[in-house]
Protein backbone atom coordinates (compact mmCIF):
# COMPACT_ATOMS: atom_id res chain seq x y z
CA UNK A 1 18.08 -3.91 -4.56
CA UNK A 2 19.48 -0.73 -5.54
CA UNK A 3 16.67 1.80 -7.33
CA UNK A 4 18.98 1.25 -10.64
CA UNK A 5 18.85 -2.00 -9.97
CA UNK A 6 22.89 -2.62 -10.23
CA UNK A 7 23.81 -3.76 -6.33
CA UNK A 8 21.78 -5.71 -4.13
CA UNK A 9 22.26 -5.17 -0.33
CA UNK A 10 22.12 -8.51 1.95
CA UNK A 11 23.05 -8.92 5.85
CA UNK A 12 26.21 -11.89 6.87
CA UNK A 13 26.21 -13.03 10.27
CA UNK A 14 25.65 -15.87 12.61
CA UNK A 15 22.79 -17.80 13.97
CA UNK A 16 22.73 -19.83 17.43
CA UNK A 17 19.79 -21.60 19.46
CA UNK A 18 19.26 -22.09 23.42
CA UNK A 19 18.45 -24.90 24.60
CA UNK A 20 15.34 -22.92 24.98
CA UNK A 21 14.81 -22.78 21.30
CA UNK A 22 15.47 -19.02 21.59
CA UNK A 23 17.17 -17.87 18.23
CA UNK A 24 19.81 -15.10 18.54
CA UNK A 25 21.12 -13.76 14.76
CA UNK A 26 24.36 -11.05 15.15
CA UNK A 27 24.98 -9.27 11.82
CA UNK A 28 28.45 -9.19 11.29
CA UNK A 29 28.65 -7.23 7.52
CA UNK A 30 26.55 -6.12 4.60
CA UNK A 31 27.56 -7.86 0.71
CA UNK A 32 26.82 -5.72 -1.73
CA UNK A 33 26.15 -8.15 -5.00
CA UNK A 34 26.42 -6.59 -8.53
CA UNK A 35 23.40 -7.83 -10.49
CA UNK A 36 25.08 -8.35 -13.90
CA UNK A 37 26.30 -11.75 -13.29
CA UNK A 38 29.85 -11.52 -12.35
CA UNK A 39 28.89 -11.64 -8.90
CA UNK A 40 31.52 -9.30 -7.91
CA UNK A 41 30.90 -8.20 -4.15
CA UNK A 42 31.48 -5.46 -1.93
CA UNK A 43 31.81 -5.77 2.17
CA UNK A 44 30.76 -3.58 4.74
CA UNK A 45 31.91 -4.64 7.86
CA UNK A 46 30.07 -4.12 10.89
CA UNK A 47 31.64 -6.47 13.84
CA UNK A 48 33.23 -2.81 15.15
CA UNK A 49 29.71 -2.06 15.86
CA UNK A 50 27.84 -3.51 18.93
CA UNK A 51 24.87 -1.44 17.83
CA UNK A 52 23.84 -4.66 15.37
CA UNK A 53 25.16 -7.36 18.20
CA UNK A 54 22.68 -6.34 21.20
CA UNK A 55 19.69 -5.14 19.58
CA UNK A 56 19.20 -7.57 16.51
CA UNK A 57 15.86 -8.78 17.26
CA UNK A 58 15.91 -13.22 17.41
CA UNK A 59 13.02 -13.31 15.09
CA UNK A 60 14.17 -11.59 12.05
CA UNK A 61 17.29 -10.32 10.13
CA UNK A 62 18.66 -6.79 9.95
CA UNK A 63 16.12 -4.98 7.36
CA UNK A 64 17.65 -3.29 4.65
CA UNK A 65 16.25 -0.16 2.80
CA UNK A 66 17.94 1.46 -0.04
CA UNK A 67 17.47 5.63 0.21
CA UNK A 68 19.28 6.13 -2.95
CA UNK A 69 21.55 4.60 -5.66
CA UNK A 70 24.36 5.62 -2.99
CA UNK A 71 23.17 4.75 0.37
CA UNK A 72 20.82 2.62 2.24
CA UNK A 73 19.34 2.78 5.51
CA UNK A 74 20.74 -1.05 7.59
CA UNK A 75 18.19 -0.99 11.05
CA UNK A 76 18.28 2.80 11.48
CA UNK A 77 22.30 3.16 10.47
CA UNK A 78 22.52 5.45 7.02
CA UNK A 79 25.50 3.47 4.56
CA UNK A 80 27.33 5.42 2.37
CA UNK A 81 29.18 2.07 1.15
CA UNK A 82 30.63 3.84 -2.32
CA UNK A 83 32.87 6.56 -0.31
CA UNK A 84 36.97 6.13 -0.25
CA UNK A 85 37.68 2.90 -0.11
CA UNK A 86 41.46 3.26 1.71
CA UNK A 87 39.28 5.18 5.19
CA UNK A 88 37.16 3.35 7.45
CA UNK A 89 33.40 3.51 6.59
CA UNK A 90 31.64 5.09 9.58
CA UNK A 91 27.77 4.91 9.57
CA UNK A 92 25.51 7.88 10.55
CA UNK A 93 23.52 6.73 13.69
CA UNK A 94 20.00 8.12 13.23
CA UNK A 95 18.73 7.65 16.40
CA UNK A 96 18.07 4.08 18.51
CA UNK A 97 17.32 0.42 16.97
CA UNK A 98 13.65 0.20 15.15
CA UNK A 99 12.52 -2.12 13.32
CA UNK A 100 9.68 -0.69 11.73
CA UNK A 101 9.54 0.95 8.43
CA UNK A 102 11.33 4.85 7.96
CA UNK A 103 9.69 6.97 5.12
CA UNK A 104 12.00 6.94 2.09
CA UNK A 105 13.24 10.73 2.85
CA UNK A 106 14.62 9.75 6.67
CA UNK A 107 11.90 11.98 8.31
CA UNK A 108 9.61 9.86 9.46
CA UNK A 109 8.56 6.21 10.45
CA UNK A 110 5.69 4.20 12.51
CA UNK A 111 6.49 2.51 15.17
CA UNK A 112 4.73 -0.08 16.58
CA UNK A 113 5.94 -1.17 19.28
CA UNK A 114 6.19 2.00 21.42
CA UNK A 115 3.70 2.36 24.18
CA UNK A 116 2.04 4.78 22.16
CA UNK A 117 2.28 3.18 18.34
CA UNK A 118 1.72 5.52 15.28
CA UNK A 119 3.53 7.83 13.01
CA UNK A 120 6.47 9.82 14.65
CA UNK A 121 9.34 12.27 13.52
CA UNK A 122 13.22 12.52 14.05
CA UNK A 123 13.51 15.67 15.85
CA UNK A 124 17.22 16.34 16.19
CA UNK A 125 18.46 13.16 18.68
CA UNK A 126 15.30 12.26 19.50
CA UNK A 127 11.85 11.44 18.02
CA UNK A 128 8.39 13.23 19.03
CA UNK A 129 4.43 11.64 18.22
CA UNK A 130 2.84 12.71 15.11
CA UNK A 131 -0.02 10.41 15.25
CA UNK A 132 -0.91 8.16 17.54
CA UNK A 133 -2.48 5.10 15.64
CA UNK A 134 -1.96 1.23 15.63
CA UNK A 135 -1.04 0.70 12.02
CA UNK A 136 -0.43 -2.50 10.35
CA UNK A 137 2.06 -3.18 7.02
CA UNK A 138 3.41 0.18 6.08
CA UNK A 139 4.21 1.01 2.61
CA UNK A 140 5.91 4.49 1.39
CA UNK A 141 5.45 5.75 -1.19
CA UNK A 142 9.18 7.44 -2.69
CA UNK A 143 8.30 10.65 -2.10
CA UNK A 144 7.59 10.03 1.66
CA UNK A 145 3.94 12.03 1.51
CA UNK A 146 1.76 9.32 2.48
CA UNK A 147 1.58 5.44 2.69
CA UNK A 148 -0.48 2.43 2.67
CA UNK A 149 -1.09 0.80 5.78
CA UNK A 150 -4.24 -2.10 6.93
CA UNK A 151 -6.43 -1.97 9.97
CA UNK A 152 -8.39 -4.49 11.51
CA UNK A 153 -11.75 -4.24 12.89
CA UNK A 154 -14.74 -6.16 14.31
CA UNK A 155 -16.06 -6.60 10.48
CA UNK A 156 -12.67 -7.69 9.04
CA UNK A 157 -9.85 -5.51 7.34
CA UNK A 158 -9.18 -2.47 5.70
CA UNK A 159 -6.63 -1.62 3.42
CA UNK A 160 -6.22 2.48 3.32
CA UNK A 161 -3.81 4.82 2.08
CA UNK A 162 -2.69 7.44 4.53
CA UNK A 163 -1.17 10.95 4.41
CA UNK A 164 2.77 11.51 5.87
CA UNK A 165 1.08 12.89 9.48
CA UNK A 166 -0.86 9.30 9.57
CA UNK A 167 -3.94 10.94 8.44
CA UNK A 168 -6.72 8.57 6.91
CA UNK A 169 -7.03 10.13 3.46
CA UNK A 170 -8.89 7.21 1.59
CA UNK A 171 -9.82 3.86 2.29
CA UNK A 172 -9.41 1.95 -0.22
CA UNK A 173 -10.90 -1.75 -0.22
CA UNK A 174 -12.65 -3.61 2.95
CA UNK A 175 -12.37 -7.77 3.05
CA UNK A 176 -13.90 -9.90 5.69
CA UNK A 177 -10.55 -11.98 6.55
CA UNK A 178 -7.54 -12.24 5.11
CA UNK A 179 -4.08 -10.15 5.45
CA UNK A 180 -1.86 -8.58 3.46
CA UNK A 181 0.89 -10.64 2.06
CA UNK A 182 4.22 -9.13 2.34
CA UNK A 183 6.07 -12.02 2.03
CA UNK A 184 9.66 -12.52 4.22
CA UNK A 185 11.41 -9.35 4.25
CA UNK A 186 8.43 -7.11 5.24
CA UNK A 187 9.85 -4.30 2.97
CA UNK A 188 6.36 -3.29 0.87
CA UNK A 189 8.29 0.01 -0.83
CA UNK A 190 8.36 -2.06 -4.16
CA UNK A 191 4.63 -2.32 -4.32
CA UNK A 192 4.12 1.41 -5.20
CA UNK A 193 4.69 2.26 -9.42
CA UNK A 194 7.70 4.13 -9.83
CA UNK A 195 4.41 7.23 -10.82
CA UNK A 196 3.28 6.70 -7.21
CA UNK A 197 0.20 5.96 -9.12
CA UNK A 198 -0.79 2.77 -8.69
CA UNK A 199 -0.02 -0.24 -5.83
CA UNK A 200 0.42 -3.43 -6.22
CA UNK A 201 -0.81 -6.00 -3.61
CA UNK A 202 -1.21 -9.67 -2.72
CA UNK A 203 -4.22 -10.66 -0.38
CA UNK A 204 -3.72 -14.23 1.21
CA UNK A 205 -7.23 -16.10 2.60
CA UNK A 206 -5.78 -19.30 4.06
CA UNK A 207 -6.03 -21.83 2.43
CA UNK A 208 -7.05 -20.37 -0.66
CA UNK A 209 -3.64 -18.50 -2.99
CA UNK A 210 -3.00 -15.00 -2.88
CA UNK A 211 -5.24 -12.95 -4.94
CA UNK A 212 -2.71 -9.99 -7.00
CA UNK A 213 -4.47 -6.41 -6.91
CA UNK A 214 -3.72 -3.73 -7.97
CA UNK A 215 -4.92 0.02 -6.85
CA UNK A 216 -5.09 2.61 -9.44
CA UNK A 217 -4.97 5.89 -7.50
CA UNK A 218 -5.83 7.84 -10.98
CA UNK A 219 -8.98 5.93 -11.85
CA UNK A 220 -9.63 5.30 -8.39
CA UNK A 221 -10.04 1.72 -8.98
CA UNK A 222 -9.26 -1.65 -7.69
CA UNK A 223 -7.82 -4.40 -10.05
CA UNK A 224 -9.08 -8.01 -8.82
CA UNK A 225 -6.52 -8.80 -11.66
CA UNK A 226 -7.54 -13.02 -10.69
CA UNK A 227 -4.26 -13.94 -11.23
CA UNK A 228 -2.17 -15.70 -7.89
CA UNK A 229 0.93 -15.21 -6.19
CA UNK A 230 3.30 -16.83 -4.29
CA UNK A 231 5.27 -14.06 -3.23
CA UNK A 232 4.98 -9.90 -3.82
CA UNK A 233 5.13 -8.79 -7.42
CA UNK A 234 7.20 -6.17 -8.59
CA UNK A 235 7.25 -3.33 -10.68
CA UNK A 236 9.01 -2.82 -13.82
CA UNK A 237 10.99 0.54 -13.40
CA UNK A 238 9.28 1.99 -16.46
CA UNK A 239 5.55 1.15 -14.68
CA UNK A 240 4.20 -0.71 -17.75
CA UNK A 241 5.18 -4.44 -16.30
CA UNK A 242 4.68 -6.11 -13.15
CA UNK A 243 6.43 -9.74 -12.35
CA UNK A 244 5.55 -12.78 -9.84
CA UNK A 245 6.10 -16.12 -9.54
CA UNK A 246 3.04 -18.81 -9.36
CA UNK A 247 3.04 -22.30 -8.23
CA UNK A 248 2.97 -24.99 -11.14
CA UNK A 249 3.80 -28.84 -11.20
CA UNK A 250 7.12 -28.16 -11.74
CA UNK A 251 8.80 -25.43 -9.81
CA UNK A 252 7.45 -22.02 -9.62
CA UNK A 253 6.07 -20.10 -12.83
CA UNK A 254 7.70 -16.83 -13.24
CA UNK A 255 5.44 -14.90 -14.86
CA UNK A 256 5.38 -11.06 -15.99
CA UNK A 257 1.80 -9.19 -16.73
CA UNK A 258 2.05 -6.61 -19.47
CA UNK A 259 -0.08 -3.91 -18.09
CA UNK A 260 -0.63 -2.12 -21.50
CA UNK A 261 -2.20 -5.34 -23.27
CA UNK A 262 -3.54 -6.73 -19.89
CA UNK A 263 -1.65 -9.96 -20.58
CA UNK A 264 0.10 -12.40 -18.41
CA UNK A 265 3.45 -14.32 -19.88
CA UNK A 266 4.91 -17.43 -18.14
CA UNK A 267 8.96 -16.31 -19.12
CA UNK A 268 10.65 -18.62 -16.46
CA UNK A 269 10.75 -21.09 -13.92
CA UNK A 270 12.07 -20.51 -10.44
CA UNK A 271 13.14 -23.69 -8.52
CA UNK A 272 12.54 -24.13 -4.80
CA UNK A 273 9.06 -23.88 -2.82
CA UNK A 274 9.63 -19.86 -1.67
CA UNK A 275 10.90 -17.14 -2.72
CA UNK A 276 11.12 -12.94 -3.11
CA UNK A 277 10.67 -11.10 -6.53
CA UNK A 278 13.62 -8.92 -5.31
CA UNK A 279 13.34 -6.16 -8.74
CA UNK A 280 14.42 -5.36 -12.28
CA UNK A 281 17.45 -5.18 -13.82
CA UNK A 282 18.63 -3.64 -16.84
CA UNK A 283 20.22 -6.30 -19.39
C-alpha cells in the first residue's frame, strides 16, 4: 500500500508445476488498486521484460516496496507508474535480481544469500560489503538509518535493532525459542511508527498464538501488550492506533488497540483462516 494509503501495488502472472512438484511463478504486470472502493485499476505491464521471467524465484512472488506516494521498488526495478500515460513506462534497473529487503532511501540492503551475507551498498553498477553479518528479518526504518533484524544463537534468539552500516546498536529482547512472525509477504517496513519511535512485533512459539509487542525506543521499553495475532499489526498513520486480526469462533476478530487509553476494540470480522493487515486508509 501506498504511504497515503490511496493505491495498493499487487503482482499478475502465472503459476505452473513439474511433474517434480517444482513451482515456477512469471510476473507478467503490476495492478495498481485504488483503496476507496471503486476498485478502479491501473496496469503496469511487464511481459517486455525477461528480467521478472528468469529470475522470479519458485517459492515466492515478486516483493513489492513502495519508496514514495509515486514510485515503488518491484524486485530491484524502481516504478514510476503515474508518468505520461500515452509513452511506454520504462523501469530504472538498479542493479541484478535480490530478493532481500533495500533500505527505504535505495542505498542500501542485506543480502543473504551472497557468499558473504550482511549489509551492502549500491556503488554505481555494482554493490560493495558494508558488513559482513548473517542477519535474519530485516525491518527499515523510513529514514533508512538503522533497522531491526533477529539472530539466533546457542541460548535462543535475539531481537536487536541495528545501525544503517549493520552495526549492533542495542539489543533489544532475548527469548529461548520462537521467531519472528512476519507473516506472507515478508515486508516488516509497516512495523516501525510513522515517529520511528516505536516497533511493533508478533512473536510465534508453536503451538502457542503470537504474542503482539511492542518496542518503545523512547522509554526504552518492551510492551508484552498479551494480546494475540494472527497476522502483523499495523500502524495507524497518525501513531496513536495499531490494528490486527485475532482468531474467534466465527471468522477472524479485527480488532484495533487505542494506544492512548491502552484499549483493545473488536470493530470487524474478517472471513477466511489467513490473512495480511495490509494499512490504513483515509475514509
Amino acid at each position: 500500500m501506498s504511504p497515503d494509503g490511496q493505491w495498493y501495488a499487487v503482482p499478475f502472472g502465472e503459476t505452473w508445476v513439474e511433474v517434480s512438484y517444482n513451482q515456477y511463478t512469471w510476473v507478467n504486470s503490476i495492478r495498481l488498486y485504488m483503496t476507496d472502493g471503486s476498485r478502479e485499476y491501473q496496469e503496469y505491464d511487464l511481459r517486455d521484460y525477461e528480467f521478472y521471467v528468469y529470475f522470479s524465484p519458485a517459492w515466492t512472488y515478486l516483493s513489492l516496496h513502495w519508496v514514495d506516494n509515486q514510485s515503488f521498488v518491484a524486485g530491484m526495478v524502481h516504478i514510476f507508474p503515474f508518468g505520461d500515460k500515452e509513452a511506454e513506462p520504462i523501469p530504472f534497473e538498479i542493479t541484478n535480481w535480490l530478493q532481500d529487503l533495500v533500505s527505504p532511501d535505495l542505498s542500501r540492503f542485506i543480502y543473504r544469500s551472497a557468499n558473504i551475507p550482511g549489509v551492502y551498498t549500491f556503488n554505481d553498477d555494482d554493490w560493495e560489503l558494508v558488513t559482513a553479518n548473517r542477519f535474519g528479518t530485516i525491518a527499515w526504518k523510513s529514514d533508512s538509518t538503522g533497522f531491526i533484524s533477529v539472530l539466533k544463537g546457542d541460548n535462543g534468539t535475539a531481537v536487536g535493532y541495528y545501525s544503517r552500516d549493520g552495526e549492533l546498536a542495542q539489543n533489544i529482547v532475548h527469548f529461548q525459542d520462537g521467531k519472528l512472525w512476519t507473516g506472507y509477504q515478508g515486508r516488516t517496513s509497516s512495523q516501525w511508527s510513522p515517529d520511528n519511535q516505536k516497533f511493533v512485533f508478533s512473536w510465534e512459539t508453536y503451538p502457542d498464538p503470537n504474542r503482539i509487542y511492542i518496542v518503545d525506543f523512547e522509554s526504552e521499553q518492551v510492551i508484552d501488550t498479551c494480546l494475540n495475532a494472527v497476522n502483523v499489526p499495523v500502524w495507524l498513520q497518525g501513531g496513536t492506533m495499531l490494528a490486527y486480526t485475532e482468531r474467534s469462533s466465527s471468522n477472524q476478530n479485527i480488532v484495533v488497540i487505542d494506544l492512548e487509553s491502552w484499549q483493545a476494540f473488536v470493530v470487524g470480522k474478517h472471513i477466511g483462516k489467513q490473512s495480511e493487515m495490509l494499512g490504513w486508509r483515509e475514509n
